[in-house]
C-alpha atoms as a PDB file:
ATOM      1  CA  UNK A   1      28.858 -46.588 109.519  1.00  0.00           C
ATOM      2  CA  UNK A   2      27.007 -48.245 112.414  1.00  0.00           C
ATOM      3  CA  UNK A   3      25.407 -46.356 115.033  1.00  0.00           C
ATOM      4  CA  UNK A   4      28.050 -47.201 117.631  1.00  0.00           C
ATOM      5  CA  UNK A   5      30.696 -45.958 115.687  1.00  0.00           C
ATOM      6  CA  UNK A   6      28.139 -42.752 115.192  1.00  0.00           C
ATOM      7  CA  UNK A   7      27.366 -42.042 118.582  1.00  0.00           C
ATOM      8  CA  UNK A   8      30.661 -42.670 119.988  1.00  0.00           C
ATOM      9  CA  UNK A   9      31.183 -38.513 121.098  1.00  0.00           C
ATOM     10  CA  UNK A  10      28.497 -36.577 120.269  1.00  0.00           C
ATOM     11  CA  UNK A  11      27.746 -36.482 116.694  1.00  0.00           C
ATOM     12  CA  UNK A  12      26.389 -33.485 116.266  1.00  0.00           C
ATOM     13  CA  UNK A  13      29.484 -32.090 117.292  1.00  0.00           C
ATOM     14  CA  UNK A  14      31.730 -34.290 114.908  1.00  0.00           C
ATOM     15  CA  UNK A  15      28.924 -34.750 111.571  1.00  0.00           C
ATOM     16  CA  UNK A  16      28.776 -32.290 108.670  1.00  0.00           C
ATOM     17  CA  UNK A  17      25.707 -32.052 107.155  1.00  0.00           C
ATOM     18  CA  UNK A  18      27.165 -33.480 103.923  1.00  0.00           C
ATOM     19  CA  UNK A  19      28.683 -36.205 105.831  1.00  0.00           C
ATOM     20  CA  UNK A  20      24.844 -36.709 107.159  1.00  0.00           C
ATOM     21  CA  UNK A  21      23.670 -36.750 103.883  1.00  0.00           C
ATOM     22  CA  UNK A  22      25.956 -39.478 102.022  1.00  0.00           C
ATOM     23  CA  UNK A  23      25.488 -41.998 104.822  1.00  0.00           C
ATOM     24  CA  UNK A  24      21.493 -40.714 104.493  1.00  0.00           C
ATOM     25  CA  UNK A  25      21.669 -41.824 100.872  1.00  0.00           C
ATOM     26  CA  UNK A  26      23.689 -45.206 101.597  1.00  0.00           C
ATOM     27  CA  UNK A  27      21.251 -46.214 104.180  1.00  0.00           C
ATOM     28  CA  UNK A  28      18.618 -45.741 101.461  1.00  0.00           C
ATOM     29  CA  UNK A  29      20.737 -47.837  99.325  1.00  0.00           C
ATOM     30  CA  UNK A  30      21.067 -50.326 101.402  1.00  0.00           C
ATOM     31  CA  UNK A  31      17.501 -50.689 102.485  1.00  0.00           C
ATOM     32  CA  UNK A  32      16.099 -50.478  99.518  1.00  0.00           C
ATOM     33  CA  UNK A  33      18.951 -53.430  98.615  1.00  0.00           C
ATOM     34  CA  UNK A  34      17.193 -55.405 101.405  1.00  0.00           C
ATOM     35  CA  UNK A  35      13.626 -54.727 100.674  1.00  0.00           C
ATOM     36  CA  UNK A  36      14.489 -56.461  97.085  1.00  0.00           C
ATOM     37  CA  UNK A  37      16.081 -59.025  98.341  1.00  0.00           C
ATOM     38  CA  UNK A  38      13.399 -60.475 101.134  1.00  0.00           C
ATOM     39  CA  UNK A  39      10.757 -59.939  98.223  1.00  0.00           C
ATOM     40  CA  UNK A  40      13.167 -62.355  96.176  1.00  0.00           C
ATOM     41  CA  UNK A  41      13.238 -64.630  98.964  1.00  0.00           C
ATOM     42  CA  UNK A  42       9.281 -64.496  99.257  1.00  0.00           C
ATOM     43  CA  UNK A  43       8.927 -64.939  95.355  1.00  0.00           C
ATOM     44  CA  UNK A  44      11.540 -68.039  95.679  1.00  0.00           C
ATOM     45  CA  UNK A  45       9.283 -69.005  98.941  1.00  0.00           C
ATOM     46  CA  UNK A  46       6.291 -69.353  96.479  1.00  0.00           C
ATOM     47  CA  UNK A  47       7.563 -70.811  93.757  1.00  0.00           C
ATOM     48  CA  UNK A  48       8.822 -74.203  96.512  1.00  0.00           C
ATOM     49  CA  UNK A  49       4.872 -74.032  97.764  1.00  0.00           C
ATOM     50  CA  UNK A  50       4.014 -74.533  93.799  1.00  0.00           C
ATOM     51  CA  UNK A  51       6.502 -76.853  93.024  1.00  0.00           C
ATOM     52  CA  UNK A  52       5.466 -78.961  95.881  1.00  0.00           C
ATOM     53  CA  UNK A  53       2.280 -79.267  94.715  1.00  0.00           C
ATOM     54  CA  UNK A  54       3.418 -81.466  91.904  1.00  0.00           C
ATOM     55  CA  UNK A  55       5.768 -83.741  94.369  1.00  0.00           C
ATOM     56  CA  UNK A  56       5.156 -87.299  93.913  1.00  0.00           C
ATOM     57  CA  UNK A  57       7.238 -88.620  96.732  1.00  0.00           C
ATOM     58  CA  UNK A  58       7.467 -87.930 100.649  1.00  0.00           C
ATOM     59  CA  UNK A  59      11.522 -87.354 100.016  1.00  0.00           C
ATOM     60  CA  UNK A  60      10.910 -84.212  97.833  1.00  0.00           C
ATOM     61  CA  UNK A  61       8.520 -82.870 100.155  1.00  0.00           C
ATOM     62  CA  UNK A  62      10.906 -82.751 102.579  1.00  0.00           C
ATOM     63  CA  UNK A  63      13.367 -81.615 100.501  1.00  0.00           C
ATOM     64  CA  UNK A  64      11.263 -79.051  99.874  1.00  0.00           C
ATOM     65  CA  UNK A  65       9.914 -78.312 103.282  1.00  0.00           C
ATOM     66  CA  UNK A  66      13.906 -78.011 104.281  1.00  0.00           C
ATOM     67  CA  UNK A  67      14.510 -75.676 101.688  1.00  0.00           C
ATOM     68  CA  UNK A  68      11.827 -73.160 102.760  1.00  0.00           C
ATOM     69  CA  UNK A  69      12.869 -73.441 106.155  1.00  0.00           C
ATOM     70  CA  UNK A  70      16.110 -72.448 105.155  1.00  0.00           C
ATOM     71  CA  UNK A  71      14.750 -69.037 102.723  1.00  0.00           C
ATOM     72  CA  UNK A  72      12.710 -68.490 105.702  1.00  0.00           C
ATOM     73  CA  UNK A  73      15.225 -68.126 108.314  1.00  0.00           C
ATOM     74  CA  UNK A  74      17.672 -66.047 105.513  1.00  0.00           C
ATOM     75  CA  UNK A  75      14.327 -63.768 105.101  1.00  0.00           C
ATOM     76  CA  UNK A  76      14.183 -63.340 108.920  1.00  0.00           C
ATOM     77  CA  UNK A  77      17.905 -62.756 109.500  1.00  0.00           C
ATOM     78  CA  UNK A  78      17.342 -59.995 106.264  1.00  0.00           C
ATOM     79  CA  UNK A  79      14.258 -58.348 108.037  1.00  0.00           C
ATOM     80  CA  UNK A  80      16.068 -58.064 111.253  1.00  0.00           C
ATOM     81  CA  UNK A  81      18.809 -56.000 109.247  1.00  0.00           C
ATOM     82  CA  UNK A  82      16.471 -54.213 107.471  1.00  0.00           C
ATOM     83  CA  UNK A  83      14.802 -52.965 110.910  1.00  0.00           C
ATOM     84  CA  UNK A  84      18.489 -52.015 111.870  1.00  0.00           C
ATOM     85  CA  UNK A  85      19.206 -49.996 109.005  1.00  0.00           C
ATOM     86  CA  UNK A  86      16.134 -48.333 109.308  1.00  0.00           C
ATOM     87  CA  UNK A  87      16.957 -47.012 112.844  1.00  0.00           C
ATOM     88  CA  UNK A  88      20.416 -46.137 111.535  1.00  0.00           C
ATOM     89  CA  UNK A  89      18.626 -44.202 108.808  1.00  0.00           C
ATOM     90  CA  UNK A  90      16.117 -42.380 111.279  1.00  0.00           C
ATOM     91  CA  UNK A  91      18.569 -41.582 113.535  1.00  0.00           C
ATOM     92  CA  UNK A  92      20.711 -39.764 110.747  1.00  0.00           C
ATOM     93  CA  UNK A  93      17.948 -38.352 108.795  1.00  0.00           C
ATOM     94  CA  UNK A  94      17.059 -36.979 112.188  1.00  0.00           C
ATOM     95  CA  UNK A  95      20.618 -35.448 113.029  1.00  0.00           C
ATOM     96  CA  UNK A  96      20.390 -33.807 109.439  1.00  0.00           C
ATOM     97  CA  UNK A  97      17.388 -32.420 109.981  1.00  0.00           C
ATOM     98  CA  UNK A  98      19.047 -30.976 113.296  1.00  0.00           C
ATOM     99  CA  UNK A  99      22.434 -29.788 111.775  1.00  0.00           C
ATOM    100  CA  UNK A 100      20.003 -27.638 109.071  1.00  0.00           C
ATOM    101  CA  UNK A 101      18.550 -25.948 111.841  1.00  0.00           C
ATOM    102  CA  UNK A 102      21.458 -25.423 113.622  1.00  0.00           C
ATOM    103  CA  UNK A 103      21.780 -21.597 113.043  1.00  0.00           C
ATOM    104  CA  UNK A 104      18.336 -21.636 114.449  1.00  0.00           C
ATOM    105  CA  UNK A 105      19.254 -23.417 117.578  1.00  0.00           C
ATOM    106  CA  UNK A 106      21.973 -21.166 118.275  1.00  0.00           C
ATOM    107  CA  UNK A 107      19.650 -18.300 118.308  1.00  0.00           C
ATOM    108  CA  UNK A 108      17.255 -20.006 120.477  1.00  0.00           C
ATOM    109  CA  UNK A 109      19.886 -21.145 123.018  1.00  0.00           C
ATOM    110  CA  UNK A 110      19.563 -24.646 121.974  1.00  0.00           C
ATOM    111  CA  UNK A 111      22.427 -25.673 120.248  1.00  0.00           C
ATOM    112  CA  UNK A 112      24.785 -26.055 123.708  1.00  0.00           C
ATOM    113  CA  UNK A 113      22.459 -28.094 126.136  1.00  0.00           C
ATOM    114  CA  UNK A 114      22.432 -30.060 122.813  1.00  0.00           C
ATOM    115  CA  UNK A 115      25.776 -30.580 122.607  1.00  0.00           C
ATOM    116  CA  UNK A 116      25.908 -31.833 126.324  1.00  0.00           C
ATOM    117  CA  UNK A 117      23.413 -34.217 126.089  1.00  0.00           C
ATOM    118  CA  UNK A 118      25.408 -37.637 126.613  1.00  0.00           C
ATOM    119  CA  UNK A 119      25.557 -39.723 122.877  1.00  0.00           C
ATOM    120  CA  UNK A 120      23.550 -42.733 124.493  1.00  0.00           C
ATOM    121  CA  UNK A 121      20.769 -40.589 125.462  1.00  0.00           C
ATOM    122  CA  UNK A 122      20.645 -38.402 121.941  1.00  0.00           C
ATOM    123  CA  UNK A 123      20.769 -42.267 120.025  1.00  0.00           C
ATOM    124  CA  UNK A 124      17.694 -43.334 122.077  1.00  0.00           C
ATOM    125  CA  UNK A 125      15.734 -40.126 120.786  1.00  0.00           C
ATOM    126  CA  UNK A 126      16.716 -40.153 117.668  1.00  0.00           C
ATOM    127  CA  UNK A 127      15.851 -43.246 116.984  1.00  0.00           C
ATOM    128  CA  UNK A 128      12.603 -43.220 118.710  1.00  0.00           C
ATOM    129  CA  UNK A 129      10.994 -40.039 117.081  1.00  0.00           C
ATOM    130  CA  UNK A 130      10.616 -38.924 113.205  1.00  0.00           C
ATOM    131  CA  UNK A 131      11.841 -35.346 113.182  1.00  0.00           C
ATOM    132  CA  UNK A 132      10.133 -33.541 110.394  1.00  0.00           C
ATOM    133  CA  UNK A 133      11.901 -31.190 108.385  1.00  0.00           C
ATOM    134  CA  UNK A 134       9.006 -29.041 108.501  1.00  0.00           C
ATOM    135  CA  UNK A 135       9.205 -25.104 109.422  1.00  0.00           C
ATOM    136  CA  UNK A 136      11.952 -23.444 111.597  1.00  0.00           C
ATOM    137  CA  UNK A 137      10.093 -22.710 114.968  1.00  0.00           C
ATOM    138  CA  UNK A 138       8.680 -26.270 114.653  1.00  0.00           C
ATOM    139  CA  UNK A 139      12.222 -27.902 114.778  1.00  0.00           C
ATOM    140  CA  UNK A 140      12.984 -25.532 117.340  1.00  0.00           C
ATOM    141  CA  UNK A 141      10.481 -26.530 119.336  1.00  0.00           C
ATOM    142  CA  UNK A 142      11.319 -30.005 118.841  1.00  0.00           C
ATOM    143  CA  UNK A 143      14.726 -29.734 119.764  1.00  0.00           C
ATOM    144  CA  UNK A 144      14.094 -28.034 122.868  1.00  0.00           C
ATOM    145  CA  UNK A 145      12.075 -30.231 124.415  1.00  0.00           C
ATOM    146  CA  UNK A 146      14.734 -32.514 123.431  1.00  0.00           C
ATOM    147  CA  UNK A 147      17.363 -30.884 125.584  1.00  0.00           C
ATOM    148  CA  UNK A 148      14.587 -30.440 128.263  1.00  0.00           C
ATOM    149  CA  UNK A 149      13.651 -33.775 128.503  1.00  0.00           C
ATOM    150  CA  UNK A 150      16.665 -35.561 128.669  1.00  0.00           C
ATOM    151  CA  UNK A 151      18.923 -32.704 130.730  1.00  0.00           C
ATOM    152  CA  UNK A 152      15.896 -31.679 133.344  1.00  0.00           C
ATOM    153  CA  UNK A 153      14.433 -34.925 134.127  1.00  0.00           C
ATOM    154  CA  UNK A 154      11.534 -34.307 136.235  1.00  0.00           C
ATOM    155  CA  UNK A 155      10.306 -38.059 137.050  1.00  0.00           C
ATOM    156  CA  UNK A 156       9.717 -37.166 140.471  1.00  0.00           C
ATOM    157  CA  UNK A 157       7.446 -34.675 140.265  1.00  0.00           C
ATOM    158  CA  UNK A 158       5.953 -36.645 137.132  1.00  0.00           C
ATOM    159  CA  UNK A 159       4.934 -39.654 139.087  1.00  0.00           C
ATOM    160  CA  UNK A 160       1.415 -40.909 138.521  1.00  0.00           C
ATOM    161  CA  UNK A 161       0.639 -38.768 135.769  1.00  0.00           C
ATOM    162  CA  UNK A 162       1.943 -40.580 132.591  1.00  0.00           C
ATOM    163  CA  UNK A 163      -1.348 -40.982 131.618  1.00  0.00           C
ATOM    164  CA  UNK A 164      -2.088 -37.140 131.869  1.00  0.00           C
ATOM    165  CA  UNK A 165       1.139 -36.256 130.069  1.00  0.00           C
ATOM    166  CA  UNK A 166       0.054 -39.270 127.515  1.00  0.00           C
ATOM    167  CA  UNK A 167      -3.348 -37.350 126.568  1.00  0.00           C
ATOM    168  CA  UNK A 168      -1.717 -34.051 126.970  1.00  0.00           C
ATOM    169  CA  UNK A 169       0.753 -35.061 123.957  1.00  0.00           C
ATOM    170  CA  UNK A 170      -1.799 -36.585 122.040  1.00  0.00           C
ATOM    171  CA  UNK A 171      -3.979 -33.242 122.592  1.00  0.00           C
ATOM    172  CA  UNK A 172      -1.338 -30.944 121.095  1.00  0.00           C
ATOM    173  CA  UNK A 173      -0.008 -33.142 118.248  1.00  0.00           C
ATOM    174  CA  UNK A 174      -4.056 -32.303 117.263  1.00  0.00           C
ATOM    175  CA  UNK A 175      -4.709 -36.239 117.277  1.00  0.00           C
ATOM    176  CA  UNK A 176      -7.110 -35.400 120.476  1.00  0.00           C
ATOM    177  CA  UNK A 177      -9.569 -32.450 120.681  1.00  0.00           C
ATOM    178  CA  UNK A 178      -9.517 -30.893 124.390  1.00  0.00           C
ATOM    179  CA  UNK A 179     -12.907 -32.416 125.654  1.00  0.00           C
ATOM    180  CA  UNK A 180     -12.242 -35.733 124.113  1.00  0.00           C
ATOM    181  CA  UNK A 181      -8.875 -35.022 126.255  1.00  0.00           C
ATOM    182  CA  UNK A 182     -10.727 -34.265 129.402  1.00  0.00           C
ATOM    183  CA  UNK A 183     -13.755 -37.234 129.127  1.00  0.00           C
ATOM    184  CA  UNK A 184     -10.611 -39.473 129.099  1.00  0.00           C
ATOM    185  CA  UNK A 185      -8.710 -38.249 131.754  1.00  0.00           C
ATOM    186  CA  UNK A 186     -12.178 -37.981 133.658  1.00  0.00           C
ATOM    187  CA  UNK A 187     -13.165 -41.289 132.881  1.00  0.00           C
ATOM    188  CA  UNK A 188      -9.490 -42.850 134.244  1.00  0.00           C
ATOM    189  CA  UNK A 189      -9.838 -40.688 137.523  1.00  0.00           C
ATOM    190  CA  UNK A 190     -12.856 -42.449 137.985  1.00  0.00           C
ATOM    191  CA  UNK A 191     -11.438 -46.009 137.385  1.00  0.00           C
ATOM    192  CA  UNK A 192      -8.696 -45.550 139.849  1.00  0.00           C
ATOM    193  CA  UNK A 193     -10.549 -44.240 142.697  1.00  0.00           C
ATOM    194  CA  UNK A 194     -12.865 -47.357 142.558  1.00  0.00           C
END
């Protein structure tokens, strides 16, 4: 099912989590499927390169050269897909990941801002970001800045510091430590008042 069809209403409204989980498994499927295929293609690729090694006119060269053309655009057009399908999958493996948690959500006064939030805007996120099915509070957590972001926008207030938020996120997703935080933030103060 493609994501238009998906996020048509809200899906986390309309999806059971076992619906979530067979299209889960036939995005795999198909993936995988595609993965196989564009390593064909690059096997077939290789094989033309070897073969036209042993050419002995210009006519099969060409032949040759056309032929590669041609696998390469069919491995393009099959990598494209393959990118597509693996949004679709994110996006669903995100919303299952979601509709496990949902009791949680409840509880935390989640679940209804979540339902609100307009199908465009809940694609775009869950496409974007890897949920992890990790602990409860963690999805929680997740979740509600979800619902925060997207039904309190604050881009008013926010201008000029996306680089401050930027290091701020870094800095709690432990990829930063707070004074390697603060010598960069420091540092880009410094740049923009010169």
């Amino acid at each position: 099912m493609p994501l238009s069809r998906i996020f048509h209403k809200n899906p986390i409204k309309k999806l059971s989590s076992d619906e979530l989980k067979d299209m889960e498994l036939n995005l795999n499927v198909k993936t995988d499927r595609l993965t196989e295929e564009v390593a064909g293609i690059e096997q077939e690729i290789q094989k033309l390169f070897q073969k036209g090694k042993e050419t002995e006119s210009h006519l099969e060269e060409v032949s040759l050269a056309s032929h590669i053309k041609t696998l390469c655009r069919k491995k393009e057009l099959k990598a494209a897909a393959h990118a597509q399908l693996e949004k679709e999958l994110r996006a669903v493996s995100n919303m299952l990941i979601i509709k496990e948690h949902e009791t949680d959500l409840k509880n935390a006064g989640v679940w209804e801002p979540l339902e609100r939030i307009p199908p465009a805007d809940l694609e775009a996120y869950l496409i974007e970001r890897k949920l992890e099915a990790e602990d409860r509070q963690a999805a929680v957590r997740v979740v509600t800045d979800l619902t925060s972001s997207i039904l309190n926008p604050t881009t008013g207030y926010e201008e000029g510091l996306e680089d401050i938020l930027s290091v701020m996120r870094e800095v709690r997703q432990g990829k930063l430590e707070p004074e390697t935080a603060s010598d960069i933030v420091s540092k880009e103060r410094k740049l923009e008042t010169k």
